[in-house]
Protein backbone atom coordinates (compact mmCIF):
# COMPACT_ATOMS: atom_id res chain seq x y z
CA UNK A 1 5.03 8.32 20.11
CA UNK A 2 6.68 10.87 18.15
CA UNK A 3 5.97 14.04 19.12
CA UNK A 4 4.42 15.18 15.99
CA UNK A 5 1.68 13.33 16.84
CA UNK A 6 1.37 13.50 20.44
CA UNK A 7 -1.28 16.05 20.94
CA UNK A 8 -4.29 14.78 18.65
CA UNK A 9 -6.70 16.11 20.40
CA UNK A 10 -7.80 19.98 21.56
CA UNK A 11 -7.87 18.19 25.49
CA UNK A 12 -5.34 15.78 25.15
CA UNK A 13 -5.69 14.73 28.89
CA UNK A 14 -9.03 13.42 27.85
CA UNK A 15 -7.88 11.37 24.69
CA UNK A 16 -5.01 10.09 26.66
CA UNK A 17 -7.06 8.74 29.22
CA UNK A 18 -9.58 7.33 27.10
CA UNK A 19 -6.64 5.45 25.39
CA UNK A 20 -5.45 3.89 28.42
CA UNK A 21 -8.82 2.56 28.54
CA UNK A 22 -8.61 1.24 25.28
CA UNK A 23 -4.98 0.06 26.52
CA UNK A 24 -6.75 -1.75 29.28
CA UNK A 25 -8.87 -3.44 27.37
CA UNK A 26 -6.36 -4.57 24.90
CA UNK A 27 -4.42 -6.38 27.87
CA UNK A 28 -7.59 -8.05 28.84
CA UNK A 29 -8.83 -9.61 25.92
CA UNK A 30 -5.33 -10.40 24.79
CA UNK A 31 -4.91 -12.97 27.30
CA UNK A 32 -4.54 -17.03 25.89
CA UNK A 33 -3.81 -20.43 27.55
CA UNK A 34 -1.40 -20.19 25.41
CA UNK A 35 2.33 -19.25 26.22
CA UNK A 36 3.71 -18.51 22.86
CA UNK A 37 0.65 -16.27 21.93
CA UNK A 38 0.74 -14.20 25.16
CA UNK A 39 4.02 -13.64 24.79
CA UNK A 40 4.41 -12.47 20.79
CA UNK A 41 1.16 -10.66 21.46
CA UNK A 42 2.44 -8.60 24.58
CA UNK A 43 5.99 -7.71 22.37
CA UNK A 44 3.63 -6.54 19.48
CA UNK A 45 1.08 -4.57 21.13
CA UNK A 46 3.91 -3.17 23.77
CA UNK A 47 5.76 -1.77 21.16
CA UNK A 48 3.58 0.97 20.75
CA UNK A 49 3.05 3.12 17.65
CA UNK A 50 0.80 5.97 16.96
CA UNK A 51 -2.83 4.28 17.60
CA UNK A 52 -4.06 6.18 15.27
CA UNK A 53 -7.05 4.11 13.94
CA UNK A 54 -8.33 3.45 17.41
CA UNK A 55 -7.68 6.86 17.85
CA UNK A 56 -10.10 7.65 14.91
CA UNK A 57 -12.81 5.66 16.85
CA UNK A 58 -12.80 7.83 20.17
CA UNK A 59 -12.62 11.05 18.18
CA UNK A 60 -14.85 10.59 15.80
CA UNK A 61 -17.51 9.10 18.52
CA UNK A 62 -16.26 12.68 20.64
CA UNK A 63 -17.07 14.75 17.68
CA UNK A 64 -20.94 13.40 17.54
CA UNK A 65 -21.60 13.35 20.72
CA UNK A 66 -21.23 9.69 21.70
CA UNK A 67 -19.86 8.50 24.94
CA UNK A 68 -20.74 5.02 25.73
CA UNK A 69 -18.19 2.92 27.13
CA UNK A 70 -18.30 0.40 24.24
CA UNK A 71 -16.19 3.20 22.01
CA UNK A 72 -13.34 1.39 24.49
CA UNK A 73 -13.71 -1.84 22.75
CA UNK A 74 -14.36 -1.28 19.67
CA UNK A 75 -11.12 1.20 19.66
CA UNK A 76 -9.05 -2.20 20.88
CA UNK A 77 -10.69 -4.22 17.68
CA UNK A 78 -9.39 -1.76 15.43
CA UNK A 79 -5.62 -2.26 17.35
CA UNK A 80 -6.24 -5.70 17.13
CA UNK A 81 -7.24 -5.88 13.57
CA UNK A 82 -4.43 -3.05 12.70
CA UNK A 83 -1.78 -5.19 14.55
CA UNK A 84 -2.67 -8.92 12.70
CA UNK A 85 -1.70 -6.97 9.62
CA UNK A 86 1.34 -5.86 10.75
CA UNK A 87 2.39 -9.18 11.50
CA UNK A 88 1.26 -10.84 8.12
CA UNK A 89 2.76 -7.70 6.80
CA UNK A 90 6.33 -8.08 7.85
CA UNK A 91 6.35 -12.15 7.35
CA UNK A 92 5.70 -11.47 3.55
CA UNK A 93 7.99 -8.49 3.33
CA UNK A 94 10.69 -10.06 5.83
CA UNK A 95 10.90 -7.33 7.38
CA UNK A 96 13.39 -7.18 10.57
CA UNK A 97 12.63 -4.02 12.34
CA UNK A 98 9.47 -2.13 12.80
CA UNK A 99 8.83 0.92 15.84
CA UNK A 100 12.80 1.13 16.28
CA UNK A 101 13.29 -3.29 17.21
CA UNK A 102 13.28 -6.32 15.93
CA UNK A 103 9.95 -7.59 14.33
CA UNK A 104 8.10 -10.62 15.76
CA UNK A 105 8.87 -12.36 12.69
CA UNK A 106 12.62 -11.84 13.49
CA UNK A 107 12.51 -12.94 17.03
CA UNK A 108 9.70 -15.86 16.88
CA UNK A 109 9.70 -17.19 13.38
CA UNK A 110 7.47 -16.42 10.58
CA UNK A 111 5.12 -19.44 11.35
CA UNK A 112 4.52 -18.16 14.99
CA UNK A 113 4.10 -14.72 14.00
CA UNK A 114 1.39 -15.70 10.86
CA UNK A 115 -0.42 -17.66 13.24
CA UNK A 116 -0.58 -15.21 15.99
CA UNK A 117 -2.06 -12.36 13.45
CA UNK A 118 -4.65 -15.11 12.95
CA UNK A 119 -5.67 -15.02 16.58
CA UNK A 120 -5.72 -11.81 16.48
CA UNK A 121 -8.13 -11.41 13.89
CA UNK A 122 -10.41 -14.20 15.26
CA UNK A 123 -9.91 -12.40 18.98
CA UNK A 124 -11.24 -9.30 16.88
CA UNK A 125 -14.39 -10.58 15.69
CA UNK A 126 -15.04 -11.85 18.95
CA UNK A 127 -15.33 -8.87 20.38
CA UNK A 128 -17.84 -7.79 17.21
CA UNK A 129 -19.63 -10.76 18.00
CA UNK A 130 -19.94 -10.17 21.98
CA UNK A 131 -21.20 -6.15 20.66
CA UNK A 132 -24.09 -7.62 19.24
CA UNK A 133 -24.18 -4.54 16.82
CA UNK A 134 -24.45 -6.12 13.09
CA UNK A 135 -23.68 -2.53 11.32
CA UNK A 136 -20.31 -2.49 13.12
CA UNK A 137 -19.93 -6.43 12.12
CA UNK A 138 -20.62 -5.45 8.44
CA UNK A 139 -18.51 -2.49 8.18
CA UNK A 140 -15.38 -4.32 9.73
CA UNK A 141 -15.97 -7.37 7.89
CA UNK A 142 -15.96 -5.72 4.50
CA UNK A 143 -12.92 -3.59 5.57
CA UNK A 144 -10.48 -6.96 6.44
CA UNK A 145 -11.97 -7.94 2.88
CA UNK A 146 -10.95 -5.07 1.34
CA UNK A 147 -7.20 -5.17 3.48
CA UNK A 148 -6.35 -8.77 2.45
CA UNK A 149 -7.98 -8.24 -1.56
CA UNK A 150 -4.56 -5.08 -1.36
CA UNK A 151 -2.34 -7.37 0.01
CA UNK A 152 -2.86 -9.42 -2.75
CA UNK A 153 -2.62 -6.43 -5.41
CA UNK A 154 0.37 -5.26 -3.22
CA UNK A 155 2.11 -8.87 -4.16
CA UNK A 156 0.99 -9.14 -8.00
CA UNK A 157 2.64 -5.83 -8.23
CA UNK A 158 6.01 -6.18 -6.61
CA UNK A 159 9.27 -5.76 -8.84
CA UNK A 160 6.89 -4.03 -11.48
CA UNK A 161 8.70 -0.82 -12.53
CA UNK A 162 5.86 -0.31 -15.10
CA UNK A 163 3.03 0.17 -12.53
CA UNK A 164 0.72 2.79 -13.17
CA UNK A 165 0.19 5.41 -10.43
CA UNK A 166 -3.61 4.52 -10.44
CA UNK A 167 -2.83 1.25 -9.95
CA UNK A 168 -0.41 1.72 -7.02
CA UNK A 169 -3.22 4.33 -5.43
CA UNK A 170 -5.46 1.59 -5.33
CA UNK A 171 -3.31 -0.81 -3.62
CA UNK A 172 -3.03 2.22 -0.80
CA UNK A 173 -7.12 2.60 -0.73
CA UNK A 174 -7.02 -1.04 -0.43
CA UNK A 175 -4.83 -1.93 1.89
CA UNK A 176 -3.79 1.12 4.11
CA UNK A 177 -7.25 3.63 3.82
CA UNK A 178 -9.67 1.23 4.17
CA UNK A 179 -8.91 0.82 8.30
CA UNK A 180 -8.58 4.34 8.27
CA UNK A 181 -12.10 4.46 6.77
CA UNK A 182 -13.72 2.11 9.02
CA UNK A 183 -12.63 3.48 11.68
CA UNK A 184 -13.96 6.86 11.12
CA UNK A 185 -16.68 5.30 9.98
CA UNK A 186 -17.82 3.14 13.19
CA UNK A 187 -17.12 6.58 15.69
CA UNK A 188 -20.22 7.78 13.60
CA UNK A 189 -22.04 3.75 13.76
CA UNK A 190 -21.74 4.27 17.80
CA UNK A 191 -22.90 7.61 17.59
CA UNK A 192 -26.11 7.12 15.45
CA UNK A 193 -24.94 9.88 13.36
CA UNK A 194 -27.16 9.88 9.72
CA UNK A 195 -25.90 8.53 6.27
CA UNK A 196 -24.43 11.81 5.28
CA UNK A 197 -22.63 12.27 8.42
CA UNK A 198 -21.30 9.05 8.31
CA UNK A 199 -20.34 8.94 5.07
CA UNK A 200 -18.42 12.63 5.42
CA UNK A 201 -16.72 10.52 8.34
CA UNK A 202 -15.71 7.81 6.11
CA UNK A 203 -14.30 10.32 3.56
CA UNK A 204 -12.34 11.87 6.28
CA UNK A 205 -10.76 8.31 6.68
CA UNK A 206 -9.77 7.38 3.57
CA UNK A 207 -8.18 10.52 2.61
CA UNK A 208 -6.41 10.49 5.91
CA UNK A 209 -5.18 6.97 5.54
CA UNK A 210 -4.32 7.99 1.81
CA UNK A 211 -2.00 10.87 2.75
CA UNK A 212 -0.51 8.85 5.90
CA UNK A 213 0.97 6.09 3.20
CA UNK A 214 2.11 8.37 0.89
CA UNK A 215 4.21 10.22 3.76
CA UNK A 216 5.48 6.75 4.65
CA UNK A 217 6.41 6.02 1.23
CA UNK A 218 8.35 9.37 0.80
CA UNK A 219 9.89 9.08 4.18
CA UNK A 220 11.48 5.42 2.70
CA UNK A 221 13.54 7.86 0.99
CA UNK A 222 13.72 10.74 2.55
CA UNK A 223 14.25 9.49 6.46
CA UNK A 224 16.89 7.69 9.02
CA UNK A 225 16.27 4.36 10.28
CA UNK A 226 16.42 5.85 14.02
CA UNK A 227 13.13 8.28 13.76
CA UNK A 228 11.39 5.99 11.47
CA UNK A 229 11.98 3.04 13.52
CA UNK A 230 12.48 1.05 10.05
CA UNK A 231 15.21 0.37 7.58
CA UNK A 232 15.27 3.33 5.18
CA UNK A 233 15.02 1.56 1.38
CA UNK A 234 12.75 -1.50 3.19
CA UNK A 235 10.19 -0.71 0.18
CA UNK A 236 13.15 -0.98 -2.93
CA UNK A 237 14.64 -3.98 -0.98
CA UNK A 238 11.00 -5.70 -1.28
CA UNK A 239 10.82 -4.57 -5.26
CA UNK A 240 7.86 -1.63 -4.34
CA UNK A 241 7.03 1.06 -7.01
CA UNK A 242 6.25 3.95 -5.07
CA UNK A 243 5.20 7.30 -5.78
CA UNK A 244 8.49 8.52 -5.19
CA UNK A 245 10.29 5.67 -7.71
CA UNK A 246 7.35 6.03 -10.52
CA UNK A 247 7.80 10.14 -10.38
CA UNK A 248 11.59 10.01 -10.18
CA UNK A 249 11.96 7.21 -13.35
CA UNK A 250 9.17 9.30 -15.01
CA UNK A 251 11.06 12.69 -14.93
CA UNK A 252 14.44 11.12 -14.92
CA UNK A 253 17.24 10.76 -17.44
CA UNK A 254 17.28 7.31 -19.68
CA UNK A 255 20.31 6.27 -17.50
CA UNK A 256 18.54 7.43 -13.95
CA UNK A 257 14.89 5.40 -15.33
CA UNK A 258 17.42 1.74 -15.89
CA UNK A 259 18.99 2.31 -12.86
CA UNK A 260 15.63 2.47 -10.83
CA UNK A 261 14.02 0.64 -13.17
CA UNK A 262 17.27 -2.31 -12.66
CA UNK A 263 16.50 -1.71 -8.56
CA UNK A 264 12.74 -2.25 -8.36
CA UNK A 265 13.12 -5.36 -11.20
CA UNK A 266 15.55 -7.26 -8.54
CA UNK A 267 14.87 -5.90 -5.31
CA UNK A 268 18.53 -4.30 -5.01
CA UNK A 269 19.53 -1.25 -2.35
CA UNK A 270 23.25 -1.67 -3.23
CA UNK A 271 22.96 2.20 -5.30
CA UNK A 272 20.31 3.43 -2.57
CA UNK A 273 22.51 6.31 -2.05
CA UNK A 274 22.00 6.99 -6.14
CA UNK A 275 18.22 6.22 -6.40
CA UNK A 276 17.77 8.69 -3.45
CA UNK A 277 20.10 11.57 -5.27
CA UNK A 278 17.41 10.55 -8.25
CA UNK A 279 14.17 10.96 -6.50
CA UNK A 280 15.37 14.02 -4.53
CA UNK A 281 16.62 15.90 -7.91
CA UNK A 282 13.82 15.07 -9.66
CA UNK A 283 11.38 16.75 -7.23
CA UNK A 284 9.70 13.31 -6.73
CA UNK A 285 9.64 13.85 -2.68
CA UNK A 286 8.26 17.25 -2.78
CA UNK A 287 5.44 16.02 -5.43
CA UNK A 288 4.37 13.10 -3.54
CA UNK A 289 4.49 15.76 -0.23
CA UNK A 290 1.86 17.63 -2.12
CA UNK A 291 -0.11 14.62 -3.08
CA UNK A 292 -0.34 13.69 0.56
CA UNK A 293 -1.14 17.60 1.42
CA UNK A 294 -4.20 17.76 -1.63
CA UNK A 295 -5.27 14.10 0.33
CA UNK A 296 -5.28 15.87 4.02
CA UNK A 297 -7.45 18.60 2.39
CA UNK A 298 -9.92 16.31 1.46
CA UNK A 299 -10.47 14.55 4.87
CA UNK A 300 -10.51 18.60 6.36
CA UNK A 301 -13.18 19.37 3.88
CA UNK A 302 -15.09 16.32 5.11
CA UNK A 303 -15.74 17.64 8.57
CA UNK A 304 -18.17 20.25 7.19
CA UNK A 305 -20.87 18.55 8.44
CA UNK A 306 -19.46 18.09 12.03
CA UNK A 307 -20.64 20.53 14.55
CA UNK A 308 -18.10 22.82 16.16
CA UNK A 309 -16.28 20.73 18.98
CA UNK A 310 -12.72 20.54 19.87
CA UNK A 311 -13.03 17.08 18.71
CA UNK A 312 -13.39 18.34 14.99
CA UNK A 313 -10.61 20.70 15.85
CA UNK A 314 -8.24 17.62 16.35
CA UNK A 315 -9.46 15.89 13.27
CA UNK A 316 -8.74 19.19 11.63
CA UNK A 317 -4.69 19.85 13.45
CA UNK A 318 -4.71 15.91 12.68
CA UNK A 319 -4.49 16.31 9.01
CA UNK A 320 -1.63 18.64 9.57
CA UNK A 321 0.24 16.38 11.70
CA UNK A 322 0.30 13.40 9.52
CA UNK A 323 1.40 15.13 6.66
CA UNK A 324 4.21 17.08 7.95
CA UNK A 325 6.22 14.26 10.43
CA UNK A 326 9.31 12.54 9.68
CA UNK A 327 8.64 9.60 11.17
């Protein structure tokens, strides 16, 4: 984990532990008859990352009070749904590296990979099923709704250099925020919390998931393949209109907008060097930074109604963290 995110939590011994927990129960209810699906599955979840959405469940559930041992599972759901996407993800990107190696789609084929995400999202509501809580069941039900209906706007609005920026915030919400969301969300379900509180949670979520994917698209530009643990210029070699690429053609010269216009139309990274030079002149890094920033201010402003625990002090330092990284 990089180690701008390591310490999430005011007693990170605690969260640590509780995520091996979560770890533990991950290994256990990944396990299939199966061969091929044990195996991708193991490479996948093995490769780490920053857990953040399960992360979201335990702290959240921490901040209110909650400490039932069923936080464990539902934190592994979340990783499970989190990690079916990933694999969908990089099948329809075809993507090759993810978390610094090769993606399963790489190694195992783009048909085993597709139809191990689907396992994991039926091992997923599984688990809902075997909680026998219907308001978690709802919430996460709507939420993989919500992921796959962004996918979809994610696709219709690939090689568009003429995407508005409302319109490439709402893929984010969509597809990105809404886990975030949820996630906050069910820490407050476990915990019983009211309809305010939970909704504040929520809030906290989706302005935390916001700002997260605007860092990542910034850092496509702005990074090295070896702390990202990605190809830099992944999201102009899939055709993506990012903040950075809509700000930079927006406050560029006529020659600067055709040549990222030109780059997003086909896909092309051979002038990556260029488009960079663009988007850094331009200021289009430091004004997507600052979107992200005004985004972690919202989910901060959100814990108002949490009492004072170090819990909410992680949520708060959290903010901080996922804005300012470089990976």
């Amino acid at each position: 984990m990089p180690a701008t995110l390591a310490a999430t939590s005011a007693a990170p011994d605690t969260l640590d532990a509780e995520m091996q927990q979560v770890d533990a129960v991950v290994r256990q209810r990944l396990k299939s008859d199966v061969a091929l699906i044990d195996q991708i599955s193991h490479y996948i979840i093995g490769a780490g990352g920053k857990r953040i959405r399960p992360r979201l469940v335990l702290m959240f559930a921490a901040a209110l009070g909650y400490t039932g041992a069923d936080r464990f599972e539902l934190a592994a759901i979340i990783e499970f749904i989190h990690t079916a996407t990933l694999l969908h993800d990089d099948v329809v990107d075809e993507s090759s590296l993810r978390r610094g190696q090769q993606t399963a789609n790489a190694l195992f084929g783009n048909a085993a990979s597709v139809l191990v995400g689907d396992f994991l999202y039926s091992r997923a509501f599984q688990m809902m099923v075997d909680g026998n809580r219907m308001r978690v069941l709802a919430v996460l039900a709507d939420a993989t709704n919500v992921i796959a209906e962004g996918e979809v706007l994610q696709l219709m609005n690939m090689h568009d250099p003429d995407l508005a920026v409302d319109d490439y915030l709402r893929v984010i919400r969509y597809k990105t925020a809404k886990l975030f969301e949820a996630s906050a969300r069910l820490g407050a379900v476990l915990a019983g919390a009211k309809p305010s509180v939970e909704e504040a949670c929520a809030d906290y979520g989706r302005s935390l998931g916001t700002a997260f994917q605007l860092v990542d698209d910034l850092l496509d530009y702005e990074g090295h393949t070896q702390a990202m643990g990605k190809n830099v210029g992944d999201d102009l070699r899939e055709g993506k209109p990012t903040l950075p690429l809509l700000v930079a053609m927006a406050r560029g010269t006529p020659t600067e907008r055709d040549l990222i216009r030109h780059a997003i139309e086909h896909g092309e990274t051979e002038r990556l060097p260029d488009i960079i030079e663009v988007v850094r002149r331009t200021g289009a890094l430091d004004l997507t930074r600052e979107a992200a920033r005004a985004e972690a201010a919202k989910a901060q402003a959100s814990l108002a109604l949490l009492p004072e625990t170090p819990a909410r002090v992680a949520l708060l330092e959290l903010c901080l963290r996922s804005v300012d990284r470089s990976s």
